[in-house]
Protein backbone atom coordinates (compact mmCIF):
# COMPACT_ATOMS: atom_id res chain seq x y z
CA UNK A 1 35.80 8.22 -20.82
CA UNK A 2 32.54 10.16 -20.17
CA UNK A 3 32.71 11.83 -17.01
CA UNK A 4 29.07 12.51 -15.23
CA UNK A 5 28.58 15.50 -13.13
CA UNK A 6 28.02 14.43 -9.20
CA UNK A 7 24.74 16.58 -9.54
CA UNK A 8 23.57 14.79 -12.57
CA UNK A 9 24.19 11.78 -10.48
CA UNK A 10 22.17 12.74 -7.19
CA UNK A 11 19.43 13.84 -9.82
CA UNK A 12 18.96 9.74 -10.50
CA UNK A 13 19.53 8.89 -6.79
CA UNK A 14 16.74 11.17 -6.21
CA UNK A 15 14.66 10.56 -8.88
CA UNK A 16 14.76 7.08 -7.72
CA UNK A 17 14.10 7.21 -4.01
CA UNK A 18 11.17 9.84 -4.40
CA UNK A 19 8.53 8.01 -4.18
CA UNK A 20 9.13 5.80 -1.61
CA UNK A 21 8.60 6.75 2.49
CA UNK A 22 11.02 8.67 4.25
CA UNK A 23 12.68 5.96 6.78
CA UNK A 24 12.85 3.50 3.71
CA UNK A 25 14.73 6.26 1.86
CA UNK A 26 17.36 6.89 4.70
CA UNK A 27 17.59 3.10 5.46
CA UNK A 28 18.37 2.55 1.22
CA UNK A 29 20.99 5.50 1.49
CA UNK A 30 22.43 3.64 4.59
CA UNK A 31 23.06 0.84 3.19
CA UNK A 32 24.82 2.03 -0.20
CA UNK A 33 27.13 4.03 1.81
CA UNK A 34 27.65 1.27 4.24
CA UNK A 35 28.09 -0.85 0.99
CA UNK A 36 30.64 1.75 -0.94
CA UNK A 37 32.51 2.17 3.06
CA UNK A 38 31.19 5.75 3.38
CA UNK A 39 30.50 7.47 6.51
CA UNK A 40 27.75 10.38 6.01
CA UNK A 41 28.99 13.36 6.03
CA UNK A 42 25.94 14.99 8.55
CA UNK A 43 24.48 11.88 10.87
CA UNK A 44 20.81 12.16 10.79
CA UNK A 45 19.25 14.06 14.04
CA UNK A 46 16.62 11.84 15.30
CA UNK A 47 13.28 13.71 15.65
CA UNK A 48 12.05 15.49 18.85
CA UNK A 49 9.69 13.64 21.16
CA UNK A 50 6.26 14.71 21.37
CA UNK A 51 5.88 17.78 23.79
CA UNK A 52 4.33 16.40 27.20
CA UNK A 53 6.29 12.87 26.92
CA UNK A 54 5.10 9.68 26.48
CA UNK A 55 1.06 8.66 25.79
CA UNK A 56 -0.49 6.85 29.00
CA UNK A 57 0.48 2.95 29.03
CA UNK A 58 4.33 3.88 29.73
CA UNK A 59 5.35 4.18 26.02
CA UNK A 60 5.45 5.82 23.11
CA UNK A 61 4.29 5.60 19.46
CA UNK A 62 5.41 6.60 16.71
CA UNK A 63 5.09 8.30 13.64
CA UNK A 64 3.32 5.29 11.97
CA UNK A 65 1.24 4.10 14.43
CA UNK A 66 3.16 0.93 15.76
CA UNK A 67 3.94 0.86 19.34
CA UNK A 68 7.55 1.60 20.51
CA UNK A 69 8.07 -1.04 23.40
CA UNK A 70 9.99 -4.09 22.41
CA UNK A 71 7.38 -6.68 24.10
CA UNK A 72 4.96 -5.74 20.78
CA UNK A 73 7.93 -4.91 18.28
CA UNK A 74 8.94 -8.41 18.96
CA UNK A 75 5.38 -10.10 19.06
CA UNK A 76 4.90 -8.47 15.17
CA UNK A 77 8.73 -9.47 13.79
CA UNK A 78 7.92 -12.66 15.18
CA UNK A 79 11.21 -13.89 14.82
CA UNK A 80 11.83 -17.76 14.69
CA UNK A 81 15.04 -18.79 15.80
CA UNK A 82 17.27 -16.81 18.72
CA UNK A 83 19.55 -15.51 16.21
CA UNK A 84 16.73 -13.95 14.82
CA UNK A 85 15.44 -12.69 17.77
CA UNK A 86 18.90 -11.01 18.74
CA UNK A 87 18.48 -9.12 15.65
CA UNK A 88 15.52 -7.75 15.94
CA UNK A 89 16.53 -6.59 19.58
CA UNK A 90 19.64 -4.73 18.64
CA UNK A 91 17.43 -3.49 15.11
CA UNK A 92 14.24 -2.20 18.07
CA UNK A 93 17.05 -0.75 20.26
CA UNK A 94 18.82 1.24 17.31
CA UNK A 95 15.81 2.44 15.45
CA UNK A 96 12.14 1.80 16.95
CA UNK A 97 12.97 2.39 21.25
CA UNK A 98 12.08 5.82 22.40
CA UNK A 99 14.49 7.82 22.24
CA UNK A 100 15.67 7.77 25.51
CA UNK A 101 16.44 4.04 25.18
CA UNK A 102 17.76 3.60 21.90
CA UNK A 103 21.44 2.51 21.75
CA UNK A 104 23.84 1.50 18.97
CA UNK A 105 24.86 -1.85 20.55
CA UNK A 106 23.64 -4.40 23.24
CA UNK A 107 24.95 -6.89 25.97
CA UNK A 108 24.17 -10.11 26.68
CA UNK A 109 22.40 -8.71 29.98
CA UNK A 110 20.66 -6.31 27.66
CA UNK A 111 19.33 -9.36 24.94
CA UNK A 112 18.49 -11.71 28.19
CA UNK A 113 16.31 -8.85 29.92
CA UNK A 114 14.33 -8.10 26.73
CA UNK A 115 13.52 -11.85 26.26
CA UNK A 116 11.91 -11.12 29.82
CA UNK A 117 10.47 -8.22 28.15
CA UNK A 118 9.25 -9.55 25.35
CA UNK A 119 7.49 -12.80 27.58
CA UNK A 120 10.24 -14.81 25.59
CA UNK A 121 11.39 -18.02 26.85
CA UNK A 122 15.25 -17.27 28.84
CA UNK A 123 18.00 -18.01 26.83
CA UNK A 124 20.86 -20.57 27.95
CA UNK A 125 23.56 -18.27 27.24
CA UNK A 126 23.11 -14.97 25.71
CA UNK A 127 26.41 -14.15 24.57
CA UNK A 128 26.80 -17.15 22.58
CA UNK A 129 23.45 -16.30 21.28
CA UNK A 130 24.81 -12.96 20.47
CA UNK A 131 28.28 -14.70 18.86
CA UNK A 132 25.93 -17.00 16.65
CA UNK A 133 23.76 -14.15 15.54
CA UNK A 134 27.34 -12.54 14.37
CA UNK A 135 28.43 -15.38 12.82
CA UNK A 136 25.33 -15.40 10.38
CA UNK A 137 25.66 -12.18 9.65
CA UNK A 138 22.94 -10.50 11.33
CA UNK A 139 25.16 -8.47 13.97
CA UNK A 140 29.01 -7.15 14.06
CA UNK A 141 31.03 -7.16 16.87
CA UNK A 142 31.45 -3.73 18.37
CA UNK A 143 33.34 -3.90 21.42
CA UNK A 144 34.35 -7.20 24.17
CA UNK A 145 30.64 -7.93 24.98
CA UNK A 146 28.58 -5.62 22.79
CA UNK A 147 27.27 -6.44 19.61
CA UNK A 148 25.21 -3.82 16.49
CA UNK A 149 22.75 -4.58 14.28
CA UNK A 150 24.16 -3.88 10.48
CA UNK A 151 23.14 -4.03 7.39
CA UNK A 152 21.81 -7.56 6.82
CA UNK A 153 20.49 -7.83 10.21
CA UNK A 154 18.49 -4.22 9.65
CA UNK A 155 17.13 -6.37 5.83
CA UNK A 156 16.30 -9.09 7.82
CA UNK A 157 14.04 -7.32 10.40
CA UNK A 158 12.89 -4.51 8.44
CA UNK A 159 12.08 -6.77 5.45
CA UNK A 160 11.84 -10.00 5.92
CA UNK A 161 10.36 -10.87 9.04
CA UNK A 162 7.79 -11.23 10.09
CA UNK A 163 7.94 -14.53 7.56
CA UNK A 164 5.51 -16.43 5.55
CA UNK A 165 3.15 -17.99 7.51
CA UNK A 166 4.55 -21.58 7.71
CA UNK A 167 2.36 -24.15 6.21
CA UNK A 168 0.99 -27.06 8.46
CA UNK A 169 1.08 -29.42 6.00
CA UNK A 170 3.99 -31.56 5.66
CA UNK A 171 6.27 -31.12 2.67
CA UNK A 172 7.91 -34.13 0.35
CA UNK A 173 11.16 -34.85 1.39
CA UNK A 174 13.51 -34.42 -1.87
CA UNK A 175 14.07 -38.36 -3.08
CA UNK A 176 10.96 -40.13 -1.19
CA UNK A 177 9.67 -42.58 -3.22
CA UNK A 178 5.92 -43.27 -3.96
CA UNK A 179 3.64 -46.58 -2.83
């Protein structure tokens, strides 16, 4: 058996990763560890804020441009179902809130006030919203009450929505016959 040395290997890693942006690096790496049931060794330190605080308007921006408050983070994920949408709540308040909001889990109360936020319809109940997000795989369970964005949740906002534009045209129904 050919043994590889660990630098030889983090020479491929790298080599890999080098070319692509910075939080789409540390998002890859967090997933194969998450993936392989590693912990990192030295958590990331998130960035300082801009000296003098937020812009006027009451919120920040950040390094790319897009605004930081959850009412436009939601309107550009655009998510379509409230499974979705709990997602990409936990996903803005882990990563994309200033950083004097950001948290690693949210409430029902939490998900319910950002759909007031976000000018979102309320939901019924927002724990069962939250239980229903976890069952498709979007959240885990933290603690009684408080639920985390992981891995496939962070893929589905980061990546996949906002979605194709849905088609107004009806599609055929599998089986429908022809006149």
């Amino acid at each position: 058996m050919t043994s590889i040395a660990d630098f030889d290997i983090a020479k491929s890693v790298a080599d890999l990763l080098k070319d692509i942006e910075k939080d789409r690096q540390g998002r890859i790496l967090r997933w194969v560890s998450e993936s392989l049931g590693i912990e990192p060794s030295h958590p990331a330190t998130p960035a300082s804020p801009p000296p003098g605080g937020p812009p006027p308007g009451g919120h920040q921006v950040d390094r790319v441009g897009t605004s930081t408050n959850i009412k436009s983070f939601i309107e550009t994920k655009d998510p379509k179902s409230d499974n979705q949408f709990a997602a990409a709540v936990a996903y803005f308040y882990r990563f994309e809130a200033p950083l004097n909001e950001r948290k690693d889990a949210i409430t029902p109360e939490e998900l319910q006030e950002a759909t007031r936020l976000a000018g979102r319809k309320r939901l019924g109940d927002p724990g069962k919203t939250l239980r229903n997000a976890k069952d498709m795989g979007y959240l885990d369970s933290v603690d009684r009450g408080k639920f985390a964005v992981n891995s496939v949740g962070e893929n589905l906002v980061a990546m996949t929505l906002p979605g194709e534009a849905r088609s107004s045209k009806p599609t055929k129904r599998a089986g429908a016959k022809k006149r």
